[in-house]
N, C-alpha and C. Protein backbone atom coordinates (compact mmCIF):
# COMPACT_ATOMS: atom_id res chain seq x y z
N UNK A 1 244.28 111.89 145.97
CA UNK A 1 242.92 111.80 146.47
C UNK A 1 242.67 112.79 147.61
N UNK A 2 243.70 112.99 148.30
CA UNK A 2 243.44 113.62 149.95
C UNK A 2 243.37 115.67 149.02
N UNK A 3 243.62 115.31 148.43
CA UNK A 3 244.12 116.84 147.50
C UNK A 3 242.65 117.15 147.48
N UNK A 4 241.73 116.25 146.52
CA UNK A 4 240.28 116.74 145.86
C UNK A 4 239.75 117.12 147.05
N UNK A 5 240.18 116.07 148.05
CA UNK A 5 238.88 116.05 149.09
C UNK A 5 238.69 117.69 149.73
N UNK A 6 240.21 117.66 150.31
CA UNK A 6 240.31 119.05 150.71
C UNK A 6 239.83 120.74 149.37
N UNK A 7 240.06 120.01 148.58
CA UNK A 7 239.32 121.10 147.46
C UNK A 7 237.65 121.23 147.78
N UNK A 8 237.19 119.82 147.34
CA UNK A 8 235.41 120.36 147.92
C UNK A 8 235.89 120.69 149.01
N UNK A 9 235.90 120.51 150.50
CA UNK A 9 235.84 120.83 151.59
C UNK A 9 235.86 122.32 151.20
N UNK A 10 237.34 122.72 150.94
CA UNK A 10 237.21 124.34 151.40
C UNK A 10 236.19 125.02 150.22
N UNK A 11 235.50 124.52 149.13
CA UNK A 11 234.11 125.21 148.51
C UNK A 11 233.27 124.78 148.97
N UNK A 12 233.27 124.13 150.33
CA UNK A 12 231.59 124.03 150.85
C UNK A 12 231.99 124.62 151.82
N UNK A 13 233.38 125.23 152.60
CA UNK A 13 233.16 125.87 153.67
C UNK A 13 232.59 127.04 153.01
N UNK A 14 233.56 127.77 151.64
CA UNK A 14 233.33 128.83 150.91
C UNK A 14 231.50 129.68 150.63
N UNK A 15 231.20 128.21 149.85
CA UNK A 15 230.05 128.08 150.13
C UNK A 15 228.90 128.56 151.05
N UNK A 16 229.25 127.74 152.02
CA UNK A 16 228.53 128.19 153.35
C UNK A 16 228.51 129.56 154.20
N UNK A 17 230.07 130.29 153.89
CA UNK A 17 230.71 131.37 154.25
C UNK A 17 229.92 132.36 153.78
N UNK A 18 229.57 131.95 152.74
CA UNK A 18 228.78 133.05 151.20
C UNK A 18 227.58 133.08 152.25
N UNK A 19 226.57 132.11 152.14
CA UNK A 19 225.16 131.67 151.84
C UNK A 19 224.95 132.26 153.22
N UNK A 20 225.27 132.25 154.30
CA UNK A 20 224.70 132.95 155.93
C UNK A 20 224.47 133.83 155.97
N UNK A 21 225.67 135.09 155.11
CA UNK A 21 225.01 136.17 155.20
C UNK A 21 224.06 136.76 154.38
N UNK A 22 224.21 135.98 152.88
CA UNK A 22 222.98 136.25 151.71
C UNK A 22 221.69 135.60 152.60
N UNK A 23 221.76 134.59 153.38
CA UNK A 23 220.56 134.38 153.54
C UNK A 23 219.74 135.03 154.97
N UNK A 24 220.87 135.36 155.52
CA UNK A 24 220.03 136.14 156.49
C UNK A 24 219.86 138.05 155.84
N UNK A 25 220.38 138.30 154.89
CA UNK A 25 219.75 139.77 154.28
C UNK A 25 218.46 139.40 153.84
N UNK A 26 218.26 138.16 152.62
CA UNK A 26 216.86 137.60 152.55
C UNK A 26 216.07 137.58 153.30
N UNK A 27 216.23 137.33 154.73
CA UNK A 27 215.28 136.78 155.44
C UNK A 27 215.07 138.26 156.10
N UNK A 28 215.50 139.63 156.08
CA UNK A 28 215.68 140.51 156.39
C UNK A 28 214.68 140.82 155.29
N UNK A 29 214.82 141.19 153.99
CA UNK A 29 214.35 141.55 153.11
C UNK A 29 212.93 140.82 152.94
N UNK A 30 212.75 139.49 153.20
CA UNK A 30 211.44 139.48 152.94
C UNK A 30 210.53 139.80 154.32
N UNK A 31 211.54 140.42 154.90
CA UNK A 31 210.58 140.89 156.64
C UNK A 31 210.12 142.62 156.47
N UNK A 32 210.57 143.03 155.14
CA UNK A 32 210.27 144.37 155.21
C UNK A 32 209.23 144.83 154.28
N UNK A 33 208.56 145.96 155.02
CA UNK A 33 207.07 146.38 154.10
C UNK A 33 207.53 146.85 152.75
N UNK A 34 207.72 145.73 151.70
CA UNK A 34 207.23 146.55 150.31
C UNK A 34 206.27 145.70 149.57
N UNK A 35 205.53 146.07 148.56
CA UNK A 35 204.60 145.27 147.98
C UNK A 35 205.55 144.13 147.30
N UNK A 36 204.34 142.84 147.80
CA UNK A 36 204.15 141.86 147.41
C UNK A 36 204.90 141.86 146.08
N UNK A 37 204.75 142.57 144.97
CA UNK A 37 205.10 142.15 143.82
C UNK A 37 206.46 142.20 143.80
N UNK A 38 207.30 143.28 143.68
CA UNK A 38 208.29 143.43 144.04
C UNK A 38 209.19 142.59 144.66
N UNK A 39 208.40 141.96 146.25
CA UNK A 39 209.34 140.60 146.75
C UNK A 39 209.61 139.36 146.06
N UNK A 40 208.21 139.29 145.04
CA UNK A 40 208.72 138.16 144.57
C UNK A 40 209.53 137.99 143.43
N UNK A 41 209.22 139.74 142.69
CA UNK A 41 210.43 139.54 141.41
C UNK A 41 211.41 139.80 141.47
N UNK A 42 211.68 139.91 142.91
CA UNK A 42 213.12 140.37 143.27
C UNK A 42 213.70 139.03 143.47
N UNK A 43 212.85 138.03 144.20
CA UNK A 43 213.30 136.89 144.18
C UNK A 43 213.69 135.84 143.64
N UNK A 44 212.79 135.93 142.20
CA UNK A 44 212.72 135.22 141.36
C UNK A 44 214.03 135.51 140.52
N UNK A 45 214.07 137.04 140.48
CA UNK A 45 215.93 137.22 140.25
C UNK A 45 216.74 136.61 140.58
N UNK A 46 217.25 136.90 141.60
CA UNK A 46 217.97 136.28 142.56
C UNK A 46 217.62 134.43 142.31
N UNK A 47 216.66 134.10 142.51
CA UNK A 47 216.68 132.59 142.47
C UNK A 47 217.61 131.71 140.29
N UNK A 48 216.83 132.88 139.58
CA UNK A 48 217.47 132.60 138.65
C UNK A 48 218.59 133.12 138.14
N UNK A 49 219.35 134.09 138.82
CA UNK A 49 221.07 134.12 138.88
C UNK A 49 221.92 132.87 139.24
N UNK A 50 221.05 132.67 141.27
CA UNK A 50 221.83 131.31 141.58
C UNK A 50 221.82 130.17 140.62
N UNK A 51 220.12 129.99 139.89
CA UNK A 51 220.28 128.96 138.85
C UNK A 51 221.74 128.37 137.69
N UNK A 52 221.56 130.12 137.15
CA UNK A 52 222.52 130.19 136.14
C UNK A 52 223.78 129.82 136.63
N UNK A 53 224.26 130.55 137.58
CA UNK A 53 225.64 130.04 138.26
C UNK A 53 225.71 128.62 138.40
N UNK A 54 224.97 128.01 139.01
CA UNK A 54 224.63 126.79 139.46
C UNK A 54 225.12 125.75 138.34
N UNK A 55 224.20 126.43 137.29
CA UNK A 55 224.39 125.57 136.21
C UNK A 55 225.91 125.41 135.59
N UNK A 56 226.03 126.49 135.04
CA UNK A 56 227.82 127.12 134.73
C UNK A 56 228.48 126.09 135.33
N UNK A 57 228.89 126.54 136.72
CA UNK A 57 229.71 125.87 137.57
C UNK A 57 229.32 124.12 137.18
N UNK A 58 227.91 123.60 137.13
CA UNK A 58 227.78 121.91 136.95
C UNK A 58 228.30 121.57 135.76
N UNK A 59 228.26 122.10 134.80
CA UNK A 59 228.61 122.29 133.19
C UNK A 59 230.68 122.01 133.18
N UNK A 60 230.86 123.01 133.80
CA UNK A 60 232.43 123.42 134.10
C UNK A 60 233.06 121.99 134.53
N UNK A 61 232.45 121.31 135.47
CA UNK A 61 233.26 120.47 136.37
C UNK A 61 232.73 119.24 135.69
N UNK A 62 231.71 119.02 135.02
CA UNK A 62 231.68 118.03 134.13
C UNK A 62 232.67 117.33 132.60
N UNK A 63 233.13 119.09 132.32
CA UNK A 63 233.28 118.85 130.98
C UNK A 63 234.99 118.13 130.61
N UNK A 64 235.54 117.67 130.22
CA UNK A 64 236.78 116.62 130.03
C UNK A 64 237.65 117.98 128.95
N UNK A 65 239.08 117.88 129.46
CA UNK A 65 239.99 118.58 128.68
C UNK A 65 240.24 117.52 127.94
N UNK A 66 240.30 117.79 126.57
CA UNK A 66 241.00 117.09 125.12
C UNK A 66 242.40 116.37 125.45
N UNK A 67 242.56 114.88 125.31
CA UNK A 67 243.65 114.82 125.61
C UNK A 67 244.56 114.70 124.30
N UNK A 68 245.90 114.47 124.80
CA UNK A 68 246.89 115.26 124.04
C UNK A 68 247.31 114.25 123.20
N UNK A 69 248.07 113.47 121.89
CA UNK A 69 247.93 112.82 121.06
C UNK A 69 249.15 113.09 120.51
N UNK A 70 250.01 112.10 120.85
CA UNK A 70 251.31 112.26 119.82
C UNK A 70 251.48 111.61 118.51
């Protein structure tokens, strides 16, 4: 049990490690003059990459290995 715990732990430090500096370039990026359109389909990228990953990864940790059958 003490094993898992420390597993999430260090992917939400991981996590978090990631997300500070992606989110402060964002917050950089949506502070700079380019048209409107552009910010948002840039974003909308970006928002549906994290999706996909998101998903993957929920998919992954859901799914059960076959067990073995003598």
């Amino acid at each position: 049990m003490i094993y898992m715990n420390l597993w999430k732990i260090g992917f939400a430090l991981l996590i978090v490690g990631i997300a500070i500096p992606i989110g402060y370039g964002l917050y950089q990026f949506v502070l700079t003059p380019i048209d409107w359109y552009w910010r948002i389909s840039i974003l909308f990228i970006i928002a549906g990459i994290i999706t996909l990953l998101a998903s993957a990864i929920q998919d992954k940790t859901q799914s059960t290995t076959p067990e073995e059958k003598y």
